[in-house]
Protein backbone atom coordinates (compact mmCIF):
# COMPACT_ATOMS: atom_id res chain seq x y z
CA UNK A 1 0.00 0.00 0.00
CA UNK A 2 2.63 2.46 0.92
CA UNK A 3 4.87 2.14 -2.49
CA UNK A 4 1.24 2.62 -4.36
CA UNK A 5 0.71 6.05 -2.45
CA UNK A 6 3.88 7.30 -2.92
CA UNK A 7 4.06 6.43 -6.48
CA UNK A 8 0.39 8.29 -6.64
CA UNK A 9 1.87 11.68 -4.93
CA UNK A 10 1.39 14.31 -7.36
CA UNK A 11 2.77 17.23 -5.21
CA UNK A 12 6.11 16.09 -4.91
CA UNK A 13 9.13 18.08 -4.53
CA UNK A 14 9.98 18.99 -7.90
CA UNK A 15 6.27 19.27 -9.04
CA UNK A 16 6.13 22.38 -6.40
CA UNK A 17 9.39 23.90 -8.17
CA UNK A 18 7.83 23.36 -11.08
CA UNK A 19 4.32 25.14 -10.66
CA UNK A 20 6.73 28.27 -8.82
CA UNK A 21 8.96 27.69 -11.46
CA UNK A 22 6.28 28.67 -14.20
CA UNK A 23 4.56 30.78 -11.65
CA UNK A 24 7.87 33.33 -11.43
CA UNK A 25 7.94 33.57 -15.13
CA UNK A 26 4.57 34.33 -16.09
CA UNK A 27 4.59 36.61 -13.45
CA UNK A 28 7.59 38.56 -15.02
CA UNK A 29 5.76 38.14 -18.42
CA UNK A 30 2.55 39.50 -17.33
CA UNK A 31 4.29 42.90 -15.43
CA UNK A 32 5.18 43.64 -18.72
CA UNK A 33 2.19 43.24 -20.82
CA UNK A 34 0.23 46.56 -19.68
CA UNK A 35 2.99 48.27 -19.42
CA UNK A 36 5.32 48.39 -22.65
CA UNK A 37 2.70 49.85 -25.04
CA UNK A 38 3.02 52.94 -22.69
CA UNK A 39 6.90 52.43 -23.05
CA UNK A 40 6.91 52.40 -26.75
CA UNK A 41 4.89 55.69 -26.75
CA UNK A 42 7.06 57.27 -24.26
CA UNK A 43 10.31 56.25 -25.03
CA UNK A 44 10.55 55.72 -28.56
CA UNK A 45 7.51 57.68 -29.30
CA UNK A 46 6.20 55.22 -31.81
CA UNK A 47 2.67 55.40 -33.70
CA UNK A 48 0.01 53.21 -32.24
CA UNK A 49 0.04 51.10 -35.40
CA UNK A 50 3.94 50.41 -34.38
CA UNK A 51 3.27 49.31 -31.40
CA UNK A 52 0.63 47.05 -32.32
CA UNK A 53 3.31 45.32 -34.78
CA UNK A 54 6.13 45.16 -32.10
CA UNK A 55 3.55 43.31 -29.82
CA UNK A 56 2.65 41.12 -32.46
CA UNK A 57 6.26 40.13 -33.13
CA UNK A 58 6.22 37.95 -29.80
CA UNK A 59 3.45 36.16 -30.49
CA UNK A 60 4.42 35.33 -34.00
CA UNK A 61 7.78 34.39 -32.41
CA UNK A 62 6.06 32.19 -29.76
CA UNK A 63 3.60 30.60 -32.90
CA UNK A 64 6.79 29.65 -35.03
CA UNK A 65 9.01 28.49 -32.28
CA UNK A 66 6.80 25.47 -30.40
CA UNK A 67 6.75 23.03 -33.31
CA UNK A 68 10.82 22.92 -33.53
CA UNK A 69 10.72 23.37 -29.52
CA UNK A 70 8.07 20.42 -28.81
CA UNK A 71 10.85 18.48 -31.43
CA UNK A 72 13.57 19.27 -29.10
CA UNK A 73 12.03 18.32 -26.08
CA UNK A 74 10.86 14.83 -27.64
CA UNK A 75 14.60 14.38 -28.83
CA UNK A 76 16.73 15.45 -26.19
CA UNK A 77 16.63 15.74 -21.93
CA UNK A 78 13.90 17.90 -21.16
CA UNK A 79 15.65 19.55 -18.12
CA UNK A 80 18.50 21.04 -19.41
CA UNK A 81 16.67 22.15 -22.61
CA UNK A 82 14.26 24.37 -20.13
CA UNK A 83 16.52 25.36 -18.07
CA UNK A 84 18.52 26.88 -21.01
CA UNK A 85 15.57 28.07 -22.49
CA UNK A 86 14.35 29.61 -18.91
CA UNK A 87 18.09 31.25 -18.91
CA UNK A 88 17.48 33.17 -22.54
CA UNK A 89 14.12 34.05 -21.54
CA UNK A 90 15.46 35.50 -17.88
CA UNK A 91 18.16 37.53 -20.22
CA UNK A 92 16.44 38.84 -22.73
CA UNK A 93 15.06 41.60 -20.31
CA UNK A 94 17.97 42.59 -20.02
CA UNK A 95 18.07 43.07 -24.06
CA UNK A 96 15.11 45.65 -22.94
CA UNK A 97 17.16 47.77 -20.86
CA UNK A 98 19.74 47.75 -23.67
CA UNK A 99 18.15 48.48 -26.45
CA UNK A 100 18.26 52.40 -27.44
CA UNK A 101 16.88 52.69 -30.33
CA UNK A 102 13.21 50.69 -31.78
CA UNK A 103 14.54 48.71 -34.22
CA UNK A 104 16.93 46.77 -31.18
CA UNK A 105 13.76 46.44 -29.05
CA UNK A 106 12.17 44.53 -31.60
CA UNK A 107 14.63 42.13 -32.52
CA UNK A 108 14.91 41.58 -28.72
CA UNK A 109 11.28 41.15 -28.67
CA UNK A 110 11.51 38.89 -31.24
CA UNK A 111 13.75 36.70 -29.66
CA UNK A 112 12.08 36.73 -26.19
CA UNK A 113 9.27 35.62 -28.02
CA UNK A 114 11.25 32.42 -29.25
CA UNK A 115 12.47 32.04 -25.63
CA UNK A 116 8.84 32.07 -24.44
CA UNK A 117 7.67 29.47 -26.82
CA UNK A 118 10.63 27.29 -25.98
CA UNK A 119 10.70 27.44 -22.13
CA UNK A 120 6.91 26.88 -22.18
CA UNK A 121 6.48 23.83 -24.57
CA UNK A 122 9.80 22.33 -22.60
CA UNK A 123 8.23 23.29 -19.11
CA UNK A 124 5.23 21.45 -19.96
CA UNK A 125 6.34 18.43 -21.05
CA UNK A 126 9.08 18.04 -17.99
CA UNK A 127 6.00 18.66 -15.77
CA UNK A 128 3.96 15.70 -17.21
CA UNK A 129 7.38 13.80 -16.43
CA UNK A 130 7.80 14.41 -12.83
CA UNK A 131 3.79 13.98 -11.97
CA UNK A 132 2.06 10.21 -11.28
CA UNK A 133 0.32 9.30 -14.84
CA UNK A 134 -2.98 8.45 -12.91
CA UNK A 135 -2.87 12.36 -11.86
CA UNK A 136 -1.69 13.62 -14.40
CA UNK A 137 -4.70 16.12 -15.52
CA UNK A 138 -5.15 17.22 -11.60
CA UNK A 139 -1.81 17.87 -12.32
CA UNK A 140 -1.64 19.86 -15.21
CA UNK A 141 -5.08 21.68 -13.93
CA UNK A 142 -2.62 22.96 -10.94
CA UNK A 143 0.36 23.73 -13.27
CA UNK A 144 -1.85 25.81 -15.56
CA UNK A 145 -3.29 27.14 -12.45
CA UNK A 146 -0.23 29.00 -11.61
CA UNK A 147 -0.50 31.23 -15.20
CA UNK A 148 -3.73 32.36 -14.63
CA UNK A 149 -2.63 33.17 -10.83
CA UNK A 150 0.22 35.70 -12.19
CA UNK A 151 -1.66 37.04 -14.97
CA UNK A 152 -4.55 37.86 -12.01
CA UNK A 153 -1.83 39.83 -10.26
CA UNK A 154 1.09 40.75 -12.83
CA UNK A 155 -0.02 43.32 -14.87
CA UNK A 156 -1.89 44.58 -11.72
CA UNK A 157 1.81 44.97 -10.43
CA UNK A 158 3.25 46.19 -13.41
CA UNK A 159 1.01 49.02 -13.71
CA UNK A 160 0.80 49.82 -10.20
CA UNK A 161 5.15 49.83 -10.81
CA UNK A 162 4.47 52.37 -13.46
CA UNK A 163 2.45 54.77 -11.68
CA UNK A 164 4.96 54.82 -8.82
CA UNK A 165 8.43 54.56 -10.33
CA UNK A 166 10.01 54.38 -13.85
CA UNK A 167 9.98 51.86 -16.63
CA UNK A 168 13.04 50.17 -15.59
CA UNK A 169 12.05 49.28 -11.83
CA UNK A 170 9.20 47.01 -13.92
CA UNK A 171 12.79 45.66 -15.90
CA UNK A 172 14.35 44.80 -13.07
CA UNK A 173 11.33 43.28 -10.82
CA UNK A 174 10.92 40.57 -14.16
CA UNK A 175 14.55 39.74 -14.04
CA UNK A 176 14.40 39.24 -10.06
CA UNK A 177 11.21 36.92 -10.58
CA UNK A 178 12.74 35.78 -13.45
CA UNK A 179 16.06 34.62 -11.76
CA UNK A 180 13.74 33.29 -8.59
CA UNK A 181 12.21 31.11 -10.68
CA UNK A 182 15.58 29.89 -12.90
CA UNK A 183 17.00 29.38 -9.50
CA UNK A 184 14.07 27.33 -8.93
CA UNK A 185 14.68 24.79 -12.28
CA UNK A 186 17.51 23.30 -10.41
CA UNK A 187 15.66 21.63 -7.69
CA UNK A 188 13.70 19.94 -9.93
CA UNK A 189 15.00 15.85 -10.61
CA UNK A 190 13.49 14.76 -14.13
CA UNK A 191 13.06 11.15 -14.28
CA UNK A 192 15.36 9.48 -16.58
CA UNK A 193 14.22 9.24 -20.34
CA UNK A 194 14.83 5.81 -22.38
CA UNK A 195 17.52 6.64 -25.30
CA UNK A 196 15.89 7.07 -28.41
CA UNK A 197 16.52 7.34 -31.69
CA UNK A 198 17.05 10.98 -33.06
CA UNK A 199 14.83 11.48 -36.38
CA UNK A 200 15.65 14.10 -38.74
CA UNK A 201 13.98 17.31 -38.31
CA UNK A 202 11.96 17.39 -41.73
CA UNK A 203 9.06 19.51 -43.20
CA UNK A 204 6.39 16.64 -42.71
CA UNK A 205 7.03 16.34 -39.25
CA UNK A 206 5.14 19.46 -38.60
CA UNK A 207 2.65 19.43 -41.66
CA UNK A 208 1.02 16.54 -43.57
CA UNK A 209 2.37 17.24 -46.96
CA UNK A 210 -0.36 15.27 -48.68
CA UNK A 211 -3.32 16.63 -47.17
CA UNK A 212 -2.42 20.46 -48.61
CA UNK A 213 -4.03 19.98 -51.36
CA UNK A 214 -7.17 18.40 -49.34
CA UNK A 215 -6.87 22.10 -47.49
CA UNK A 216 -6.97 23.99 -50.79
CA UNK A 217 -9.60 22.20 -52.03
């Protein structure tokens, strides 16, 4: 009975580092995301039209990257992968603070946008690997629970940050949370995966070649 129960615990050491893990970087995401349409205006004075196309840049970033990032995390160890991607997405915000003129900001928006997709298609497939199978969607209801948790209180920071200090206090305050929760990816033991053979990344992976002209049709 005892070996069942323990194999059954779903909140398990690194399952906790995990959820503050992905906690601590949503929550530096989501300071950001009511606050840098302001910056554009303010800093770089851009037109509203630009800074609808320098927002869209991270999601288009995020869109393109978790097809070759889910590949990765099939192929190789899932912990190192997101705690490198974790790493690039903790730095990049530092790219922010960097970048003085627009055309810098977006390329480092770009970029944290590829970060984001990677760190969050590798984060939740190492998840599914350190929960119990039979709990597995309690589990991922309480992983996903911890976005919706920082984007209830982020931005609320963020523009609360705003009205009481500068633009780069809301910098800094994601790279703390964002090092918090790096710091965090260590604690976490991923089971070990069963070699497997690497495929070659190819086209059809991601699309089904012969059903295009299905689509069109």
């Amino acid at each position: 009975m005892t070996p069942t129960v323990q194999q059954d615990t779903l909140w398990t050491k690194s399952f906790v580092f995990m959820c503050l893990s992905n906690f601590m970087m949503c929550f530096a995401f989501y300071l950001l995301m009511p606050t840098l349409p302001f910056y554009l205006l303010e800093v770089f004075h851009t037109s509203k039209g630009m800074v609808g196309l320098v927002l869209s840049c991270y999601t288009i970033a995020v869109l393109a990257i978790r097809p070759f990032s889910g590949f990765l995390a099939d192929t190789f160890s899932r912990k190192p992968m997101y705690i490198i991607a974790y790493f690039l997405f903790v730095a990049i915000f530092v790219g922010y603070l960097l970048a003085g003129v627009l055309t810098m900001f977006i390329a480092f928006r770009t970029l944290h946008g590829l970060a984001f997709g990677a760190v969050s298609t590798s984060g939740n497939t190492l998840v599914i690997d350190v929960m119990p199978a039979s709990r597995r969607g309690e589990g991922l209801g309480y992983y996903g629970a911890t976005n919706n948790l920082a984007m209830a209180f982020g931005p609320m920071v963020g523009l609360f940050l705003q009205n009481t200090g500068s633009f780069d206090i809301i910098f800094y305050m994601a790279i703390l949370f964002g090092c918090i929760g790096l710091f965090f990816t260590f604690f976490v033991k991923a089971p070990k995966k069963i070699p497997q053979e690497h495929q070659a990344l190819s086209l059809d992976r991601f699309i089904l070649l012969k059903g295009i002209p299905a689509a069109i049709s």
